[in-house]
C-alpha atoms as a PDB file:
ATOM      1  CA  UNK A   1      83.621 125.157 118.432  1.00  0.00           C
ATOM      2  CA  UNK A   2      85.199 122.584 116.047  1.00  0.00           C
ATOM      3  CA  UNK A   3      87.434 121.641 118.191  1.00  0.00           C
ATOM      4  CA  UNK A   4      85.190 119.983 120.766  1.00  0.00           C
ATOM      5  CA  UNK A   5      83.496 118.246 117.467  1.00  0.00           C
ATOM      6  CA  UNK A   6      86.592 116.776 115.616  1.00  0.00           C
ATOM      7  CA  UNK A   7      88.058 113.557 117.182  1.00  0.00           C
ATOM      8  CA  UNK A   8      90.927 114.009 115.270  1.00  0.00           C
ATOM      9  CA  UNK A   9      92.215 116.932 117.251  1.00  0.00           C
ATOM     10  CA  UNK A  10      92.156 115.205 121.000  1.00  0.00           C
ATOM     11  CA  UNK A  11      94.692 112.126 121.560  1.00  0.00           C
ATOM     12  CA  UNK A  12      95.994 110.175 124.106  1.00  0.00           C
ATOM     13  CA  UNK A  13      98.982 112.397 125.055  1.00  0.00           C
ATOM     14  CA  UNK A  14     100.863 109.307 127.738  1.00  0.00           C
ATOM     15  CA  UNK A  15     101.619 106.090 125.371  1.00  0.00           C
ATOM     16  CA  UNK A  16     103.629 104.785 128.335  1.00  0.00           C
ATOM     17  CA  UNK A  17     100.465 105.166 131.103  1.00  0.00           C
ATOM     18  CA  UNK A  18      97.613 102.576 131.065  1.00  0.00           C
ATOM     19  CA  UNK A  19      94.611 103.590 128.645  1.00  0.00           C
ATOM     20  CA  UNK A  20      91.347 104.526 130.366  1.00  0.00           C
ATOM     21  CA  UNK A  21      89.711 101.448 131.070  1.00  0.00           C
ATOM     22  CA  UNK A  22      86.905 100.470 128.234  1.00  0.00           C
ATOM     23  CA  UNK A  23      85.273  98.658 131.189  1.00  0.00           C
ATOM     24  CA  UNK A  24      85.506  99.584 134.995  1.00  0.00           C
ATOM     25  CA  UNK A  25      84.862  96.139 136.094  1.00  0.00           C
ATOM     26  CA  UNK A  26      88.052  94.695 135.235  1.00  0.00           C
ATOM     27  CA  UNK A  27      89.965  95.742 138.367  1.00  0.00           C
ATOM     28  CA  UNK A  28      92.276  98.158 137.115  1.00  0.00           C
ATOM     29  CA  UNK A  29      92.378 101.107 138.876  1.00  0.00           C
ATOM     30  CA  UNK A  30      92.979 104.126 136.448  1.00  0.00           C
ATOM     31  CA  UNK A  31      92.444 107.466 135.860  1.00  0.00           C
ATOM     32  CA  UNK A  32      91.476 109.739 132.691  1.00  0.00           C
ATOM     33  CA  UNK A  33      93.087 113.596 133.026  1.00  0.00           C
ATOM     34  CA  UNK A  34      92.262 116.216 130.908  1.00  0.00           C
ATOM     35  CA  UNK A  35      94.672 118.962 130.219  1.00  0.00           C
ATOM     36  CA  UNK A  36      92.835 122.233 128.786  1.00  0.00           C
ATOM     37  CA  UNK A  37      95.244 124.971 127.846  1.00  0.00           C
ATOM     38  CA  UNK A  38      96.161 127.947 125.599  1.00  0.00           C
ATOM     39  CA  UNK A  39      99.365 127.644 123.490  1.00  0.00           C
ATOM     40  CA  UNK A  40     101.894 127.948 126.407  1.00  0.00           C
ATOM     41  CA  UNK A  41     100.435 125.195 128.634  1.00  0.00           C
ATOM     42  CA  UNK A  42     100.069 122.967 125.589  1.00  0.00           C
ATOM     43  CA  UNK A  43     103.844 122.709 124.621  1.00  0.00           C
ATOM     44  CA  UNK A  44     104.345 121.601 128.216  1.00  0.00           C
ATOM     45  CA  UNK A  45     102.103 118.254 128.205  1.00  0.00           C
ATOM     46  CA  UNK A  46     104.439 115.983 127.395  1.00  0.00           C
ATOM     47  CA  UNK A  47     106.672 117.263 130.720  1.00  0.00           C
ATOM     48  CA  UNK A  48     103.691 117.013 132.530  1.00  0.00           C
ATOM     49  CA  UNK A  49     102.853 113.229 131.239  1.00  0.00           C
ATOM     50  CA  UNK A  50     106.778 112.685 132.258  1.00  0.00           C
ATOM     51  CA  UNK A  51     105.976 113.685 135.689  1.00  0.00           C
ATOM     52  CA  UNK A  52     102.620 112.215 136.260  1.00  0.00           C
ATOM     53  CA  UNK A  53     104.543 109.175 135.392  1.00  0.00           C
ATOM     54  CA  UNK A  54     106.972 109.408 138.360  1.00  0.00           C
ATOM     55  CA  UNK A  55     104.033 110.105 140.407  1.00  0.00           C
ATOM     56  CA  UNK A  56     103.965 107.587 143.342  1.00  0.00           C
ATOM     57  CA  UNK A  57      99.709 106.767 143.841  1.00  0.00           C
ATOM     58  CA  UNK A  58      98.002 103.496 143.814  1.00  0.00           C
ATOM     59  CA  UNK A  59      96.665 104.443 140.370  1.00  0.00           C
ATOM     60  CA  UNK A  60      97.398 104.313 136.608  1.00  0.00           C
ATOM     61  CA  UNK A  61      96.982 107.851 134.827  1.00  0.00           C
ATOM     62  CA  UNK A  62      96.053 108.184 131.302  1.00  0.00           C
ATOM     63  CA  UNK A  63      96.268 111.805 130.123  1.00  0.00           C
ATOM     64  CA  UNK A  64      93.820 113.526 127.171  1.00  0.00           C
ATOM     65  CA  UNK A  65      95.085 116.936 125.802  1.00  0.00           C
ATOM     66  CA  UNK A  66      94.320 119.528 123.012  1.00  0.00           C
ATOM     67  CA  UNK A  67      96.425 119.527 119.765  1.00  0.00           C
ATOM     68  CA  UNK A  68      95.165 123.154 119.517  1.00  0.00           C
ATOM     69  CA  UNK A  69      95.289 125.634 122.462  1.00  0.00           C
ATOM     70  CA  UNK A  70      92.384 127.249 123.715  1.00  0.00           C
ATOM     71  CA  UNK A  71      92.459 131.645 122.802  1.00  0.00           C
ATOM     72  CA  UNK A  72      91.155 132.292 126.296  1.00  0.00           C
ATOM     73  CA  UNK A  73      88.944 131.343 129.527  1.00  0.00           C
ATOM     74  CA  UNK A  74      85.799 132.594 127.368  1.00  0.00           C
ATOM     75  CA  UNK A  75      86.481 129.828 124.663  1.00  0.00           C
ATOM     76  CA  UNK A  76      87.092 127.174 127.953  1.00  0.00           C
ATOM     77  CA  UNK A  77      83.596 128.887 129.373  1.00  0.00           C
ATOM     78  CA  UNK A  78      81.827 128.131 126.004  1.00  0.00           C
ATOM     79  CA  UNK A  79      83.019 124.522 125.692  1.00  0.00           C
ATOM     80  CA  UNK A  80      84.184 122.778 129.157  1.00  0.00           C
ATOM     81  CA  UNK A  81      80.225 121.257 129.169  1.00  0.00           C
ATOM     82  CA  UNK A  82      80.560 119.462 125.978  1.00  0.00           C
ATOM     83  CA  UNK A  83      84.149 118.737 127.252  1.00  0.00           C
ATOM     84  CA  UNK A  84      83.228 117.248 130.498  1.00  0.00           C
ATOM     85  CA  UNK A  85      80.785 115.340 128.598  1.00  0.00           C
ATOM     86  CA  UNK A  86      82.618 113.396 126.015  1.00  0.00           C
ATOM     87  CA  UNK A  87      85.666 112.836 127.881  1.00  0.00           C
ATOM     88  CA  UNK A  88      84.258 112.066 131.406  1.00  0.00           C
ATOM     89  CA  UNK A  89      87.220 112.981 133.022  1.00  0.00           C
ATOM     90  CA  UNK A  90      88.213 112.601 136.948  1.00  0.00           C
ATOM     91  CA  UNK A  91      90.095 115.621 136.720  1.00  0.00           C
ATOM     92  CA  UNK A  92      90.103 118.278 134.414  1.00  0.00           C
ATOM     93  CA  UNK A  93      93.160 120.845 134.887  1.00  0.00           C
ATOM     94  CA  UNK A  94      92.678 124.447 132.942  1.00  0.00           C
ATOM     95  CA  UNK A  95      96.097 126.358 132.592  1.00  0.00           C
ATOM     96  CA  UNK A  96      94.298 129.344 130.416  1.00  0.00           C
ATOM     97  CA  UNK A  97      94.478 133.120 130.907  1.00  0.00           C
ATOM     98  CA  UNK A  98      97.836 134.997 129.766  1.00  0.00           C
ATOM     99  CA  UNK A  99      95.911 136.035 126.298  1.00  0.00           C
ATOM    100  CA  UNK A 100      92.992 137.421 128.065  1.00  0.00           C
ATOM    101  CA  UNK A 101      95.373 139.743 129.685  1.00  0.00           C
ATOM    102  CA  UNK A 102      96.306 141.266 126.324  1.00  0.00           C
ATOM    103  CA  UNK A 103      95.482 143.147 123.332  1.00  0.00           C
ATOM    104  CA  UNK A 104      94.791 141.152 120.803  1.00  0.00           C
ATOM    105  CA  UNK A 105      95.110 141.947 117.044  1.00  0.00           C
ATOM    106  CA  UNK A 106      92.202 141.181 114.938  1.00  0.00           C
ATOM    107  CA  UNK A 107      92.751 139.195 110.995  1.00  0.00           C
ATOM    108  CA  UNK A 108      90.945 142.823 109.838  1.00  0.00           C
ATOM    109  CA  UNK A 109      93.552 144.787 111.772  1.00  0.00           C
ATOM    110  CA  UNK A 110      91.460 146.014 114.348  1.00  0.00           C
ATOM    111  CA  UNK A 111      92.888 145.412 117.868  1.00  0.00           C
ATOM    112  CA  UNK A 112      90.548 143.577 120.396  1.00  0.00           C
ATOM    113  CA  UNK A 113      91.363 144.832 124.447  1.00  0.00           C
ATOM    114  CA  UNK A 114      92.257 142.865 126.565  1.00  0.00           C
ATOM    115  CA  UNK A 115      89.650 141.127 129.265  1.00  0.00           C
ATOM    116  CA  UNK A 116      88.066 143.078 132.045  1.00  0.00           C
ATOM    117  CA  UNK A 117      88.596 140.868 135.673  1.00  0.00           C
ATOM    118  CA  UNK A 118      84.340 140.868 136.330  1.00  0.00           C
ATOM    119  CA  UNK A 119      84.179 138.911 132.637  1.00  0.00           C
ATOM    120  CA  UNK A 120      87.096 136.697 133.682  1.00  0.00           C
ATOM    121  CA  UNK A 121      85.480 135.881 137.232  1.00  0.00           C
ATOM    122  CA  UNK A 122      82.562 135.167 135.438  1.00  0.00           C
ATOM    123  CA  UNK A 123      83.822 132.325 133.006  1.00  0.00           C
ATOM    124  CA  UNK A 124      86.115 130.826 135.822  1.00  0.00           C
ATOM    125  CA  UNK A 125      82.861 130.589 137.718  1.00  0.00           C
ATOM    126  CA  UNK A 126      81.145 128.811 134.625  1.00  0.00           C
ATOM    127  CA  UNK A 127      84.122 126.578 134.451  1.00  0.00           C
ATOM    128  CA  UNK A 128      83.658 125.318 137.968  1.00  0.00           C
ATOM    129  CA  UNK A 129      79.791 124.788 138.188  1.00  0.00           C
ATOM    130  CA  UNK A 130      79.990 122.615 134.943  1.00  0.00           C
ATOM    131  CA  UNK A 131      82.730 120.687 136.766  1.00  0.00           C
ATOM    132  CA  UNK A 132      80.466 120.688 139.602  1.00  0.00           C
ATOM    133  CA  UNK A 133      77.562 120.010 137.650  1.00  0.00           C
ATOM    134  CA  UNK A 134      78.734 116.857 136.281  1.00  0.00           C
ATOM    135  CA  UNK A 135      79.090 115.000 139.617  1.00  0.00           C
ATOM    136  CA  UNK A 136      82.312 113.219 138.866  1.00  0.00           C
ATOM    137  CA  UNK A 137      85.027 115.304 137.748  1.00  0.00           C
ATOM    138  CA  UNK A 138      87.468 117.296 139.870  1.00  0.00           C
ATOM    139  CA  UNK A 139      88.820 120.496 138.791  1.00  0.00           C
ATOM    140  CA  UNK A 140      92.412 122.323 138.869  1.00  0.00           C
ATOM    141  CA  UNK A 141      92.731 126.164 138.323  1.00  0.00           C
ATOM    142  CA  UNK A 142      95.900 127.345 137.395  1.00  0.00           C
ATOM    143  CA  UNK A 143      97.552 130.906 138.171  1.00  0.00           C
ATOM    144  CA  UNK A 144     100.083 132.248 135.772  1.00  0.00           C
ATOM    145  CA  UNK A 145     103.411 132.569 136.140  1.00  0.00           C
ATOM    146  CA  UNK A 146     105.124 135.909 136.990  1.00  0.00           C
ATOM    147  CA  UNK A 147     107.120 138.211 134.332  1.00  0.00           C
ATOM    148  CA  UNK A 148     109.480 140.599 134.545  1.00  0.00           C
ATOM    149  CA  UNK A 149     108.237 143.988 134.199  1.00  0.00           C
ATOM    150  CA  UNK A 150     112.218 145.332 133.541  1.00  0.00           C
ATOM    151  CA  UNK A 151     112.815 143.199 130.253  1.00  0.00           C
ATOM    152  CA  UNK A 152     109.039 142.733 128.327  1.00  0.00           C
ATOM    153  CA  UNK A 153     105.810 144.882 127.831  1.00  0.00           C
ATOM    154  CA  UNK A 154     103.930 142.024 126.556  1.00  0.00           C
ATOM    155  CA  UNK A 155     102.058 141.346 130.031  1.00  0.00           C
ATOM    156  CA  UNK A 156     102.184 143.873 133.264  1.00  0.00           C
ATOM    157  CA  UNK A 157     103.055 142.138 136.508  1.00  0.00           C
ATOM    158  CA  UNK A 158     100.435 144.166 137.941  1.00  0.00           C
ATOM    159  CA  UNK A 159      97.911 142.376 135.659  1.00  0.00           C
ATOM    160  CA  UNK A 160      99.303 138.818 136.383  1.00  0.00           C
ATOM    161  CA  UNK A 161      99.173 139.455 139.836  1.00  0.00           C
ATOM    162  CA  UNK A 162      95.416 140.236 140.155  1.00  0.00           C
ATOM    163  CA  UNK A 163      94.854 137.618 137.629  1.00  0.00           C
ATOM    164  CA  UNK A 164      96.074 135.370 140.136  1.00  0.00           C
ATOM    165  CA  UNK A 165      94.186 136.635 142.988  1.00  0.00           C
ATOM    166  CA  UNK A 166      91.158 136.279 141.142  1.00  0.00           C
ATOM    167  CA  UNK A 167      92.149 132.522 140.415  1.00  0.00           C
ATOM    168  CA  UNK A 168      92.545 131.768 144.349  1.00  0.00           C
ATOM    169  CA  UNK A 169      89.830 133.759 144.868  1.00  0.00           C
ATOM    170  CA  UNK A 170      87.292 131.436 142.839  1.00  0.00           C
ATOM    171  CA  UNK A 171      89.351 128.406 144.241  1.00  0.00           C
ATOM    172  CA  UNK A 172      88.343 129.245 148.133  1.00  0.00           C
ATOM    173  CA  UNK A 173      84.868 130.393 147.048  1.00  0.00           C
ATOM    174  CA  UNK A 174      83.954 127.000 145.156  1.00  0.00           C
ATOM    175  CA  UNK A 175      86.622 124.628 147.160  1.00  0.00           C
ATOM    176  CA  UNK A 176      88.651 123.998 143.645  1.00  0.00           C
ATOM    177  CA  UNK A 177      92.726 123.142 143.791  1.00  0.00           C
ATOM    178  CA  UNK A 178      94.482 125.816 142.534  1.00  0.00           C
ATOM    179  CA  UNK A 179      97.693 124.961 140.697  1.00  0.00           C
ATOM    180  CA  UNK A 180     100.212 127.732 141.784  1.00  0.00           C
ATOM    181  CA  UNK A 181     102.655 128.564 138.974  1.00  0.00           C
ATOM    182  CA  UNK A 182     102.997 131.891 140.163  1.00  0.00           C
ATOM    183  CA  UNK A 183     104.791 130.509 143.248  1.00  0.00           C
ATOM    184  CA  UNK A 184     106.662 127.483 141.563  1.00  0.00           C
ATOM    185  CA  UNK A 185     108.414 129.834 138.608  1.00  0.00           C
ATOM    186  CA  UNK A 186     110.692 133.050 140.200  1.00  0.00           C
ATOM    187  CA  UNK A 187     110.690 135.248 137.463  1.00  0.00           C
ATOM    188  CA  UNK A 188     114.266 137.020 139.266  1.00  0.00           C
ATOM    189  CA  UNK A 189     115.964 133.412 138.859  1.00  0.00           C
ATOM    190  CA  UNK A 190     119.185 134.137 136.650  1.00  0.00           C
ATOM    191  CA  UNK A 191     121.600 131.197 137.035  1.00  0.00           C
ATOM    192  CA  UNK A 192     119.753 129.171 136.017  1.00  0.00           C
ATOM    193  CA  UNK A 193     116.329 131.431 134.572  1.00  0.00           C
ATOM    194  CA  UNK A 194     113.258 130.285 135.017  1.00  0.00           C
ATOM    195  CA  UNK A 195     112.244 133.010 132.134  1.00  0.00           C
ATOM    196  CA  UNK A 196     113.674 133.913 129.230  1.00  0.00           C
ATOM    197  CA  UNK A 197     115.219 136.771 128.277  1.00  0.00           C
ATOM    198  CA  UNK A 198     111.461 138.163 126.924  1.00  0.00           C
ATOM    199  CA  UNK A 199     110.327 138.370 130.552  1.00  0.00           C
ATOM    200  CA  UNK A 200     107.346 136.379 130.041  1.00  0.00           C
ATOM    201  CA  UNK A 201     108.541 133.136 128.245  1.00  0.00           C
ATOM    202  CA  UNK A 202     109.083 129.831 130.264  1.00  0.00           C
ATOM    203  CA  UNK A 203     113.008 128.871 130.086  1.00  0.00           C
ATOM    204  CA  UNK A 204     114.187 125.450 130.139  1.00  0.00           C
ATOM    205  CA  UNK A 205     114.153 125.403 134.137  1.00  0.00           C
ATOM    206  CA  UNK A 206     111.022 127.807 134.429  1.00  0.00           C
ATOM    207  CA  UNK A 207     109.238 124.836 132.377  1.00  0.00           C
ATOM    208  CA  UNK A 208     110.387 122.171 134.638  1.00  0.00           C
ATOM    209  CA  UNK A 209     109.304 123.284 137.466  1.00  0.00           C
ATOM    210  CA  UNK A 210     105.780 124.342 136.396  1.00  0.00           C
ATOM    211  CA  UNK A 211     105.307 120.542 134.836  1.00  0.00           C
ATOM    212  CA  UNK A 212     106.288 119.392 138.728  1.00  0.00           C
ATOM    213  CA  UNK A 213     103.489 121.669 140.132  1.00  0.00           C
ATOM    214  CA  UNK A 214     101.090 120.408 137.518  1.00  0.00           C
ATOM    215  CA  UNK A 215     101.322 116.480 138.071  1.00  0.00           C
ATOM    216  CA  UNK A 216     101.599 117.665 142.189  1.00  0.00           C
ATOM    217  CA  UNK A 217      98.151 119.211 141.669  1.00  0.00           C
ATOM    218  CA  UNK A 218      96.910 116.437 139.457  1.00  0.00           C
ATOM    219  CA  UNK A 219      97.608 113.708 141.821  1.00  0.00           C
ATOM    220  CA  UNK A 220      96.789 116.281 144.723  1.00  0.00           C
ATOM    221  CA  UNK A 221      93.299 116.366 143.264  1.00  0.00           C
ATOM    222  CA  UNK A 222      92.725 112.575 142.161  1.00  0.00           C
ATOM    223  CA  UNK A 223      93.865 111.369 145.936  1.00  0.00           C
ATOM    224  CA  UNK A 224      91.151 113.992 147.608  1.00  0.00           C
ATOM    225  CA  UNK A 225      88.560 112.755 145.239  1.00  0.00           C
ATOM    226  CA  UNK A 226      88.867 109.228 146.909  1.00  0.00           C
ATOM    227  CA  UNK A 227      88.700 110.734 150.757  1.00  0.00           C
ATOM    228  CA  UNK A 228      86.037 108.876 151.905  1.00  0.00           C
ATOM    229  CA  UNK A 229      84.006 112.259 152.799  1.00  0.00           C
ATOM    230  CA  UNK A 230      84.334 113.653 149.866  1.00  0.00           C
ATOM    231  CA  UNK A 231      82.731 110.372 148.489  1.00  0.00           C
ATOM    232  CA  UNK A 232      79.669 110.394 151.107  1.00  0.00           C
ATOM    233  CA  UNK A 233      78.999 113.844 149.602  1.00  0.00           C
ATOM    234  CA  UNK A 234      78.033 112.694 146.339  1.00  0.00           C
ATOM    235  CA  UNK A 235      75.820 110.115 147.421  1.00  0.00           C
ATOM    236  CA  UNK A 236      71.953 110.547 145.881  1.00  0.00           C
ATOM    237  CA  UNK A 237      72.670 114.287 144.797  1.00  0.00           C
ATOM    238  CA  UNK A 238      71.593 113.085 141.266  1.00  0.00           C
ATOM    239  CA  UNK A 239      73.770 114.429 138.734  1.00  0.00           C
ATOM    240  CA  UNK A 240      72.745 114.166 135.441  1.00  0.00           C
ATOM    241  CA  UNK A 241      75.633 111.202 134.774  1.00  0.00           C
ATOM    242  CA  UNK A 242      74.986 109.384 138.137  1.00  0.00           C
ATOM    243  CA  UNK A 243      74.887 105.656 137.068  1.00  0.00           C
ATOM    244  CA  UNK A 244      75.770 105.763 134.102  1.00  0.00           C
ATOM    245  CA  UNK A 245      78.900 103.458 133.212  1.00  0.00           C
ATOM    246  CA  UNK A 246      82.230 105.799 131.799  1.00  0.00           C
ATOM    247  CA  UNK A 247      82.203 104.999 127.948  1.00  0.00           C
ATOM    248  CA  UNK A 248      85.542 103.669 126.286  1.00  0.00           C
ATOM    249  CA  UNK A 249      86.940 106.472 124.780  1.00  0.00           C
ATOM    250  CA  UNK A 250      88.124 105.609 121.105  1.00  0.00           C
ATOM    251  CA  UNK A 251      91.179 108.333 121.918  1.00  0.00           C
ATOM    252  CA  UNK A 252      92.361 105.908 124.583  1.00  0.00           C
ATOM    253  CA  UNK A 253      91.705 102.810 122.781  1.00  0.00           C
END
């Protein structure tokens, strides 16, 4: 994956927000986001930087996020290892999915089907033991937002629906936050819409409101990293990066 490779194509996404800290030591106390998403979640980062910025916590955010957008949760599967490992994130939030639930046309013409649920389960699974894995960062799963069945053929609502089942399935099963777009967008909403008139597309207002629920989760997450139990439990379980200082990232310098 190129991506993961070329330092050009990851920046610092919040000017405003405190860089990462080069050194830990110095007092500040800050956090490093990553945002993983396909093309939809991307165009909303700098609404979500907005509202992590209005976000009252006793910490400084900095936010990391992709200048290209992930195809689907298999790409997220393959990569979110290297990810985890050159970013060292405290969260990482993964808003990936609506292309897996499609057909997708192939550059020879050929027409790929869309994802079967077991394959899905399975990458959302890998996604959350390399979170796990690396013994410091959180992870946020998010749900898709709902369509309108009467106006598009793009996506069923039937599809989205177990799509998002499967998401709060995988969150109880490995005790991951689960960003809810699918209840913060209402995909009947006319005046104003939180669609457009596709039936699929994020309006103006639909975009708003799913940029709230992602800096809610964020800072939901970051605040029940620091619970005190949650920090006894990762006491001596030796993961791989356990004492080993956060490096300066060069994206947040």
């Amino acid at each position: 994956m190129q991506r993961l490779r070329d330092e050009g194509r990851w920046g610092l996404v919040s000017p405003v927000v405190a860089p990462y800290t080069r050194d830990m030591s110095d007092g500040a106390d800050q956090r490093l986001v990553l945002l993983v998403a396909d093309e939809a979640g991307r165009d909303l980062r700098a609404s979500i930087v907005h509202r992590l910025e209005e976000a009252d916590v006793p910490f400084t955010m900095a936010v990391v996020g992709c200048d290209e957008p992930f195809i689907g949760l298999e790409e997220v599967a393959t990569g979110i290892v290297d990810l985890l490992r050159r970013f060292r994130p405290h969260v990482v939030h993964v808003a990936v999915g609506g292309l897996d639930l499609r057909d997708q046309p192939e550059p020879d013409g050929a027409v790929r089907p869309a994802r079967a649920i077991a394959d899905l389960r399975r990458d959302l699974h890998h996604i959350a033991d390399a979170a796990r894995q690396s013994g410091e960062t959180d992870l946020v799963l998010s749900t898709l937002p709902p369509v309108d069945d009467e106006r598009q053929d793009q996506l069923r609502g039937n599809d989205v629906q177990q799509f998002n089942i499967l998401v709060r399935e995988v969150g109880r099963q490995r005790d991951v936050l689960v960003d809810r777009w699918d209840l913060a967008v209402d995909e009947t909403a006319r005046s104003p819409a939180d669609l457009k008139p596709d039936g699929y597309t994020l309006g103006a207002t639909g975009r708003d409101k799913v940029a709230v629920s992602v800096a809610t989760a964020i800072t939901d997450a970051l605040i029940r990293a620091d619970h005190p139990w949650r920090r006894f439990c990762r006491i001596g379980q030796g993961y791989p990066l356990e004492g080993v200082p956060r490096p300066r990232h060069l994206e947040l310098g």
